[in-house]
PDB file of N, CA and C in Angstrom:
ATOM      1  N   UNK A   1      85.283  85.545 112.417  1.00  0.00           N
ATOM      2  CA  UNK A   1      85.922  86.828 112.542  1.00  0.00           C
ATOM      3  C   UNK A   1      86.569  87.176 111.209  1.00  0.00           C
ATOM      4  N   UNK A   2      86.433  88.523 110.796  1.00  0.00           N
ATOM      5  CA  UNK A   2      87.140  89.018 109.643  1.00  0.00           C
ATOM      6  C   UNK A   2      88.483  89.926 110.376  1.00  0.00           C
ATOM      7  N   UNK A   3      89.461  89.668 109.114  1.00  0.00           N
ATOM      8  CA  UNK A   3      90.905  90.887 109.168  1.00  0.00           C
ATOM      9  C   UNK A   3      91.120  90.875 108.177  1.00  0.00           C
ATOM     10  N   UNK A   4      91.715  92.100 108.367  1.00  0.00           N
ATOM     11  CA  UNK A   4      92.305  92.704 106.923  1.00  0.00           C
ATOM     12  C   UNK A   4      93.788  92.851 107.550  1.00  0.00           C
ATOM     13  N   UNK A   5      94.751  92.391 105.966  1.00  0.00           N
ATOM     14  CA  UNK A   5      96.286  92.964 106.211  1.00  0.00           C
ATOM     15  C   UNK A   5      96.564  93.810 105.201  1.00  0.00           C
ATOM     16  N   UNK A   6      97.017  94.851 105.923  1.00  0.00           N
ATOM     17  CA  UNK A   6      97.027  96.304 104.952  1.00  0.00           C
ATOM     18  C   UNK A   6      98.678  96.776 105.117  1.00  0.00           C
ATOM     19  N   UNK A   7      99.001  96.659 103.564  1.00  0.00           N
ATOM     20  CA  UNK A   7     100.569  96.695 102.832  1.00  0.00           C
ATOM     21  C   UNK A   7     100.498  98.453 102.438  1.00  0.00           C
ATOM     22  N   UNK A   8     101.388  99.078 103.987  1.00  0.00           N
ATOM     23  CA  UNK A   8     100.951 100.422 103.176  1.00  0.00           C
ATOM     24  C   UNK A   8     102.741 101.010 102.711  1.00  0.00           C
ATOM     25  N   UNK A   9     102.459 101.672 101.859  1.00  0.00           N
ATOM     26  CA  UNK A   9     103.608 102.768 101.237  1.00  0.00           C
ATOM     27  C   UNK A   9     103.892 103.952 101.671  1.00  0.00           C
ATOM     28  N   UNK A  10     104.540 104.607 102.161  1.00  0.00           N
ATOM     29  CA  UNK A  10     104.902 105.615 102.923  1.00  0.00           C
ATOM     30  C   UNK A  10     106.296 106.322 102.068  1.00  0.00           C
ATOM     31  N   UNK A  11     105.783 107.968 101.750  1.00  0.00           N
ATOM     32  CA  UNK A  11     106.552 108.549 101.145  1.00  0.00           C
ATOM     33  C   UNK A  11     106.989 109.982 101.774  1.00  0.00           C
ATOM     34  N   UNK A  12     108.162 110.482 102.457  1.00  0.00           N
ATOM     35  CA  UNK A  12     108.377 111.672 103.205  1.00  0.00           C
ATOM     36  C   UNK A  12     107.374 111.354 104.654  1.00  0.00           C
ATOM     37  N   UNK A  13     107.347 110.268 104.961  1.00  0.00           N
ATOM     38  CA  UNK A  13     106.320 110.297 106.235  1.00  0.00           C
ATOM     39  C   UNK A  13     104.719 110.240 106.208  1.00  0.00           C
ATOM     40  N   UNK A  14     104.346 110.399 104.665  1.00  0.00           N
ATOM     41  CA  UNK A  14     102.543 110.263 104.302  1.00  0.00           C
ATOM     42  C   UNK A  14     102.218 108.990 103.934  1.00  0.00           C
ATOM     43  N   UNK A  15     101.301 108.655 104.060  1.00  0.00           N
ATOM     44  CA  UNK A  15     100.813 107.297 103.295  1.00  0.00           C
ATOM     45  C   UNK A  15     100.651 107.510 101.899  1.00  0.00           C
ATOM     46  N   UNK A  16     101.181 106.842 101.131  1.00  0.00           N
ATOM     47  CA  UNK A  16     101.253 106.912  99.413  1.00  0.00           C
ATOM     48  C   UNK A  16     100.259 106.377  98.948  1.00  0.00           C
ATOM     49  N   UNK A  17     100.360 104.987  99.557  1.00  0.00           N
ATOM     50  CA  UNK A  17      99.783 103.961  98.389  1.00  0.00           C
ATOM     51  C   UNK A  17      99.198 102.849  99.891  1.00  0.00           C
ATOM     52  N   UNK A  18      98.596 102.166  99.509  1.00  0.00           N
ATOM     53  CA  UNK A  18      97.679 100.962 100.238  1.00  0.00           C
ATOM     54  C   UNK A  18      97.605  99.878  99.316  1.00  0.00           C
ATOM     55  N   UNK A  19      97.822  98.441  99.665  1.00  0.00           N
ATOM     56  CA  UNK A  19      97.389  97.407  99.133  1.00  0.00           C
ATOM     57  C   UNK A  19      96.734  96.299 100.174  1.00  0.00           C
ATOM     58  N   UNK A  20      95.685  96.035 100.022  1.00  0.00           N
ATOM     59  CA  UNK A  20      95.002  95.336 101.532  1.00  0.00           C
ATOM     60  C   UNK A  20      94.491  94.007 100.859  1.00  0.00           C
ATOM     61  N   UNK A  21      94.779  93.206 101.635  1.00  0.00           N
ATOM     62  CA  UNK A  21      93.606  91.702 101.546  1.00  0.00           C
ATOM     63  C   UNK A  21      92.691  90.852 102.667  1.00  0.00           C
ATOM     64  N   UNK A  22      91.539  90.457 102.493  1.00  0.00           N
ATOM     65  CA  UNK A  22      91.042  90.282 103.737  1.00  0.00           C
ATOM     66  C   UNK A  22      90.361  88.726 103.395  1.00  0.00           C
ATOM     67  N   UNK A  23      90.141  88.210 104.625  1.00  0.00           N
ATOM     68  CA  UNK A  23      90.002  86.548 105.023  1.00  0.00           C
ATOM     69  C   UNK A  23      88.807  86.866 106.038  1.00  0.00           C
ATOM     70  N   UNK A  24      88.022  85.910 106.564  1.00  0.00           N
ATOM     71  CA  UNK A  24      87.571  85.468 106.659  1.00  0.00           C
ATOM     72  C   UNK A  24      88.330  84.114 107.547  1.00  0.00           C
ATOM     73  N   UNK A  25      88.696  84.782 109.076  1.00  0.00           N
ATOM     74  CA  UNK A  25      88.950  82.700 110.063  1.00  0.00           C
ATOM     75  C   UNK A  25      87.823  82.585 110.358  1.00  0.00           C
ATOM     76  N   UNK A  26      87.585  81.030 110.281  1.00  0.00           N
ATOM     77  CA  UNK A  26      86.644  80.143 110.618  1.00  0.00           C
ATOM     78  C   UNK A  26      86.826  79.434 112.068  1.00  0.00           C
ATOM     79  N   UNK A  27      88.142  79.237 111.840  1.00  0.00           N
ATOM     80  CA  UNK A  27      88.412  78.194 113.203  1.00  0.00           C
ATOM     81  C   UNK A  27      89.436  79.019 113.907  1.00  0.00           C
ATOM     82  N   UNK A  28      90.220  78.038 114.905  1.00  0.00           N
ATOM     83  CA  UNK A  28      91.499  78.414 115.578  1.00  0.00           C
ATOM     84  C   UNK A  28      92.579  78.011 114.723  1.00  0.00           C
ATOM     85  N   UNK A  29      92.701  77.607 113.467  1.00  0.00           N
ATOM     86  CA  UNK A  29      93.708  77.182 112.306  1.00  0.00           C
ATOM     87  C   UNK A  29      94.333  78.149 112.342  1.00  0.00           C
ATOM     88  N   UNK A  30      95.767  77.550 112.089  1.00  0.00           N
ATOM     89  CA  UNK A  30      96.834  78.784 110.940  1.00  0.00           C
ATOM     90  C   UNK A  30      96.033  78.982 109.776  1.00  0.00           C
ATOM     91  N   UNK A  31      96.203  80.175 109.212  1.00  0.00           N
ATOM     92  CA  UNK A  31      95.139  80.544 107.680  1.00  0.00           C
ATOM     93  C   UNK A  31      96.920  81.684 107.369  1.00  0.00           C
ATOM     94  N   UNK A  32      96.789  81.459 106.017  1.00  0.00           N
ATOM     95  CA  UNK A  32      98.086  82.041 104.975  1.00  0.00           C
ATOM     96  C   UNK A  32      97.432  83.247 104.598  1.00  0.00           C
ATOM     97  N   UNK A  33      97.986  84.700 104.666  1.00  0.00           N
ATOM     98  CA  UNK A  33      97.413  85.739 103.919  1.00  0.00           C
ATOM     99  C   UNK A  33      98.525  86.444 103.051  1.00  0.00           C
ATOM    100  N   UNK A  34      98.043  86.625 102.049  1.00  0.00           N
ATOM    101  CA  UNK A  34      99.670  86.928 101.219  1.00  0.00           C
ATOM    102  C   UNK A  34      99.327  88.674 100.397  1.00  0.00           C
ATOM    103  N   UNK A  35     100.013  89.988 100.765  1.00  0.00           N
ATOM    104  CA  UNK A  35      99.703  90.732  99.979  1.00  0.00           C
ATOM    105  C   UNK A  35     100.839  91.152  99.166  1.00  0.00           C
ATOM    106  N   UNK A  36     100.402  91.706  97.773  1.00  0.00           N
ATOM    107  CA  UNK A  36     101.094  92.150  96.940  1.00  0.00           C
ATOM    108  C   UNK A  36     101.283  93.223  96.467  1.00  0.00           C
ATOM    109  N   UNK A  37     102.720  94.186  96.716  1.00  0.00           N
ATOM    110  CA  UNK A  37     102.605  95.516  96.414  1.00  0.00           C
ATOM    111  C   UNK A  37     103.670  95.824  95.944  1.00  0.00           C
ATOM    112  N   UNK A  38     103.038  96.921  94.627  1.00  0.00           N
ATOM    113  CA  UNK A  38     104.446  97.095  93.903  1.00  0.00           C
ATOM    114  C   UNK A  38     104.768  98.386  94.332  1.00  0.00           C
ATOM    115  N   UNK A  39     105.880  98.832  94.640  1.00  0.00           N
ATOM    116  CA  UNK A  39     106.325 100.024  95.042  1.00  0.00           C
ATOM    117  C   UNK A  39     106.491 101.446  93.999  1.00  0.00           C
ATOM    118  N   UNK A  40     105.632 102.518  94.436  1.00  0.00           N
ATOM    119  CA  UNK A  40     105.612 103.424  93.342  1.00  0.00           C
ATOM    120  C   UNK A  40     106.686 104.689  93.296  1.00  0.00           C
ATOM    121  N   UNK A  41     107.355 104.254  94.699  1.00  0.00           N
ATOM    122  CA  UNK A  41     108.639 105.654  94.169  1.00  0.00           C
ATOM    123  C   UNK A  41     109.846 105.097  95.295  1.00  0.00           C
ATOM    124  N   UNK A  42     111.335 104.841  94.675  1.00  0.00           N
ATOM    125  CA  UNK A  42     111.939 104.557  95.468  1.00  0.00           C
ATOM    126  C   UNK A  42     112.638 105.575  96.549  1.00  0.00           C
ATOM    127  N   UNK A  43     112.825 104.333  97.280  1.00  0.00           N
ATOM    128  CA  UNK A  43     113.095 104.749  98.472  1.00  0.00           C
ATOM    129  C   UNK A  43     111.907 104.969  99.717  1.00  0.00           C
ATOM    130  N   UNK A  44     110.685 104.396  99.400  1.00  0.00           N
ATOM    131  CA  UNK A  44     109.541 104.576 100.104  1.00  0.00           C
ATOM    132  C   UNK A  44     110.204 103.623 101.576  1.00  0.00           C
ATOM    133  N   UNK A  45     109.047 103.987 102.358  1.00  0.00           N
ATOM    134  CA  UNK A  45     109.052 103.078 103.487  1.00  0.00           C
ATOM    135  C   UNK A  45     107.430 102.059 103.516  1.00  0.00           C
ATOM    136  N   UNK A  46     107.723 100.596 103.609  1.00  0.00           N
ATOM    137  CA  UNK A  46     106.434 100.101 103.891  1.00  0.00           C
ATOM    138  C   UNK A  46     106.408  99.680 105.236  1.00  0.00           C
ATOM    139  N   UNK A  47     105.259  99.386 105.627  1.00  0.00           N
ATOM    140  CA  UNK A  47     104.497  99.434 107.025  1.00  0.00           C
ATOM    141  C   UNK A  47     103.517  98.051 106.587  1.00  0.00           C
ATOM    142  N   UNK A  48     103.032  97.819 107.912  1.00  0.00           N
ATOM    143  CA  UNK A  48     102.233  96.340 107.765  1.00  0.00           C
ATOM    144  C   UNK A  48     101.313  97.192 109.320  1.00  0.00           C
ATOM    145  N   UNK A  49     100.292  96.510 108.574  1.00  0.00           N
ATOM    146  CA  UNK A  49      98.854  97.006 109.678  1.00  0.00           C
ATOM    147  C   UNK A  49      97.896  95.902 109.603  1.00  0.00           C
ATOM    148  N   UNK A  50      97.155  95.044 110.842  1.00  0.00           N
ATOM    149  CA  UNK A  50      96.434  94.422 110.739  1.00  0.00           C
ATOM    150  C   UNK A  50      95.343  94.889 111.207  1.00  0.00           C
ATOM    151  N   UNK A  51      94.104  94.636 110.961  1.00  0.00           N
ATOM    152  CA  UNK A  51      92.867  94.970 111.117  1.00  0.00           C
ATOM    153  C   UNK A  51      91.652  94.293 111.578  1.00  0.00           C
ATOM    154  N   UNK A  52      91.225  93.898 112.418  1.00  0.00           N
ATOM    155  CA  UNK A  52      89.819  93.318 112.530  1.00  0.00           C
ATOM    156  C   UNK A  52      88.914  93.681 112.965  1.00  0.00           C
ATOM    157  N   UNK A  53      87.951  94.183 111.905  1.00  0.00           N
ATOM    158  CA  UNK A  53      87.068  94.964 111.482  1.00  0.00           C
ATOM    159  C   UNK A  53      86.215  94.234 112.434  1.00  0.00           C
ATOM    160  N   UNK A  54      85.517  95.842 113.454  1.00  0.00           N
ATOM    161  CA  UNK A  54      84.049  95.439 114.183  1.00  0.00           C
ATOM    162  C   UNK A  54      84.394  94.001 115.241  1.00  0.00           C
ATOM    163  N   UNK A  55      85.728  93.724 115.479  1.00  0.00           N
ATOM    164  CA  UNK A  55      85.840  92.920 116.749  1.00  0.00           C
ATOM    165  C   UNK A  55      85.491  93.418 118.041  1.00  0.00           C
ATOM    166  N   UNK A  56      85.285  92.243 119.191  1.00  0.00           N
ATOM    167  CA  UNK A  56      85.080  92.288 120.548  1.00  0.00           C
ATOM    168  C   UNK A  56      86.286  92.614 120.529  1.00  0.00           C
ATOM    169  N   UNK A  57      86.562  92.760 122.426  1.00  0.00           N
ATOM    170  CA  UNK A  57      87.688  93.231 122.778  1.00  0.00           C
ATOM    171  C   UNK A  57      88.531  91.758 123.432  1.00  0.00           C
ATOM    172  N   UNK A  58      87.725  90.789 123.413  1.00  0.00           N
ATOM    173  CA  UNK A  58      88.287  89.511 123.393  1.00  0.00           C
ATOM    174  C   UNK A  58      88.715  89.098 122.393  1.00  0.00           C
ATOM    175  N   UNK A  59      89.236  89.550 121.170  1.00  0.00           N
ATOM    176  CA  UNK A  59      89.208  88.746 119.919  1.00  0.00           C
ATOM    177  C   UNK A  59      91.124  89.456 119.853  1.00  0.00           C
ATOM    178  N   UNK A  60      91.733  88.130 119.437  1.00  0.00           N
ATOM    179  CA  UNK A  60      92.937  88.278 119.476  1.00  0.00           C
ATOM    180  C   UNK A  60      93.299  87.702 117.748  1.00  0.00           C
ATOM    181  N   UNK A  61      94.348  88.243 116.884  1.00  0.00           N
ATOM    182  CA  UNK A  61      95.137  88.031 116.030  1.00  0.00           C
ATOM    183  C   UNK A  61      96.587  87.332 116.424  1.00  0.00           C
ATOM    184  N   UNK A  62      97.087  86.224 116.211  1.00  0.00           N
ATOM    185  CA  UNK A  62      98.372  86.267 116.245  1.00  0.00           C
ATOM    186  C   UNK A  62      98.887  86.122 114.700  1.00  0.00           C
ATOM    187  N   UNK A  63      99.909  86.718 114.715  1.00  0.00           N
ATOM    188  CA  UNK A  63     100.851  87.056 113.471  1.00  0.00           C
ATOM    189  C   UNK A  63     102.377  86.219 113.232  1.00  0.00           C
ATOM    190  N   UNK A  64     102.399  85.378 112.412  1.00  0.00           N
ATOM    191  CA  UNK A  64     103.918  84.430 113.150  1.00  0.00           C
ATOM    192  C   UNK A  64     103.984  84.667 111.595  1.00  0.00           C
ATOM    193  N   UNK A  65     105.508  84.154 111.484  1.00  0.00           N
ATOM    194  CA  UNK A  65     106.126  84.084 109.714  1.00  0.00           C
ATOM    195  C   UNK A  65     105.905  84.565 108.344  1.00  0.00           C
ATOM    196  N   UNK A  66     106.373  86.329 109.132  1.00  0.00           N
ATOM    197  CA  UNK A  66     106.308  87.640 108.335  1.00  0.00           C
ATOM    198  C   UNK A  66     107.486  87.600 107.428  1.00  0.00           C
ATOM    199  N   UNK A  67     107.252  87.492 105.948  1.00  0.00           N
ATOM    200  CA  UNK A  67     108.245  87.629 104.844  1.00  0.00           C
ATOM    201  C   UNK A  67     108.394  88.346 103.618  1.00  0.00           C
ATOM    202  N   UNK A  68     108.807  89.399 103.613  1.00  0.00           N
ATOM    203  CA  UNK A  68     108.842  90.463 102.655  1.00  0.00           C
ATOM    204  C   UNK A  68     109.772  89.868 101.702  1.00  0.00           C
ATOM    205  N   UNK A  69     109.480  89.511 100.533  1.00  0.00           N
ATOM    206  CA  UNK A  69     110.110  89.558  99.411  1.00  0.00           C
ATOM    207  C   UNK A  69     110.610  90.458  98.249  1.00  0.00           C
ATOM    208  N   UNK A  70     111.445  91.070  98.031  1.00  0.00           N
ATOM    209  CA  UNK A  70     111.774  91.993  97.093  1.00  0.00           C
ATOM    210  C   UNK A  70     112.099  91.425  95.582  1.00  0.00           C
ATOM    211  N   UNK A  71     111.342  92.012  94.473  1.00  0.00           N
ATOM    212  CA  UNK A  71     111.549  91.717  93.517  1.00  0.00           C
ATOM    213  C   UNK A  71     111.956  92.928  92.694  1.00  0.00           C
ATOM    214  N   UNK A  72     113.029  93.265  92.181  1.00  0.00           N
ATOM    215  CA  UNK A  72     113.864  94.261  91.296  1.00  0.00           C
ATOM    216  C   UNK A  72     112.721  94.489  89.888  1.00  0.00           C
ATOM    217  N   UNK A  73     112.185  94.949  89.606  1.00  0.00           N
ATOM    218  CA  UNK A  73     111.261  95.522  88.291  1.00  0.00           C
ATOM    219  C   UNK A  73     112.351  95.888  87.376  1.00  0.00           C
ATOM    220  N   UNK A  74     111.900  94.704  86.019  1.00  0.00           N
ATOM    221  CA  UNK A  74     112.797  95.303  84.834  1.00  0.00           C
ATOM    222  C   UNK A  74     113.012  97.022  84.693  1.00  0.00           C
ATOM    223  N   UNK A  75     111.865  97.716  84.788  1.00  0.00           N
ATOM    224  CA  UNK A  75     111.979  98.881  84.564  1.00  0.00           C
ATOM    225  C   UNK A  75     112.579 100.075  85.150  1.00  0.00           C
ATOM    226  N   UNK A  76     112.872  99.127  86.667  1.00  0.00           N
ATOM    227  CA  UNK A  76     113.710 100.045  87.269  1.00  0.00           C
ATOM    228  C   UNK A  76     115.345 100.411  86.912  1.00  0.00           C
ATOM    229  N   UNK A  77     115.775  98.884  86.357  1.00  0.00           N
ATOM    230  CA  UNK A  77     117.374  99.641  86.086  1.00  0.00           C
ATOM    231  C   UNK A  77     117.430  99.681  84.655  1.00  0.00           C
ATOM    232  N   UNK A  78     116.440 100.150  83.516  1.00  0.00           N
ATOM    233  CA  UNK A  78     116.352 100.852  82.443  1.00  0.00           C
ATOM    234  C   UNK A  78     117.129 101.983  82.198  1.00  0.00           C
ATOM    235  N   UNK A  79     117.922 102.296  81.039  1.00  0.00           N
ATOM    236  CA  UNK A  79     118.839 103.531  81.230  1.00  0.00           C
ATOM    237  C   UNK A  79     120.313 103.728  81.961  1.00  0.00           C
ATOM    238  N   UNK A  80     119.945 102.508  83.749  1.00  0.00           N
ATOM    239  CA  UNK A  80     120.902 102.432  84.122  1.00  0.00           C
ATOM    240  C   UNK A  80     122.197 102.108  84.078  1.00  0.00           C
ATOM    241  N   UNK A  81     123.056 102.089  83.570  1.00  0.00           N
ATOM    242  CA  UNK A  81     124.488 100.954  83.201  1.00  0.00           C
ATOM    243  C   UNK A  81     125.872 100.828  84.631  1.00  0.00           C
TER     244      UNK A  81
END
C-alpha cells in the first residue's frame, strides 16, 4: 500500500503552499515519515492530511507520534531589535 503525508499551508483560509512525502508499507511495521516545510508568510495556519492513494475500503492508516517542530529562520528577526 502507498500514502502520502501532505504538510499543507493555509493563508486567510486558502491553501498556500503544499509539502508532501510518500512511502511505500510493506508490512504491518511502524514505518517513520518525516515532512519538511518552511513557512512562507507568518501567521499561516498548517494542516496535516494523509492520503492513500487508490486504496480498498479495507485499508486502514494508523497515525501515532505527531511532532511539529518549529524552527525560528535567521531571516525572520532581521531588522528586528
Amino acid at each position: 500500500m502507498t500514502v502520502e503525508l501532505n504538510l499543507l499551508e493555509y493563508v486567510h483560509g486558502r491553501r498556500y503552499a503544499t509539502d508532501t512525502v510518500g512511502a511505500v508499507l510493506h508490512n504491518h511495521g511502524w514505518q517513520r515519515l518525516e515532512v519538511v516545510h518552511m513557512v512562507h508568510r507568518p501567521g499561516a495556519a498548517l494542516a496535516l492530511e494523509v492520503v492513500i492513494p487508490k486504496a480498498s475500503r479495507r485499508s486502514t492508516v494508523l497515525v501515532d507520534d505527531l511532532e511539529v517542530v518549529v524552527h525560528k529562520a535567521s531571516f525572520m528577526s532581521m531588522g528586528k531589535r
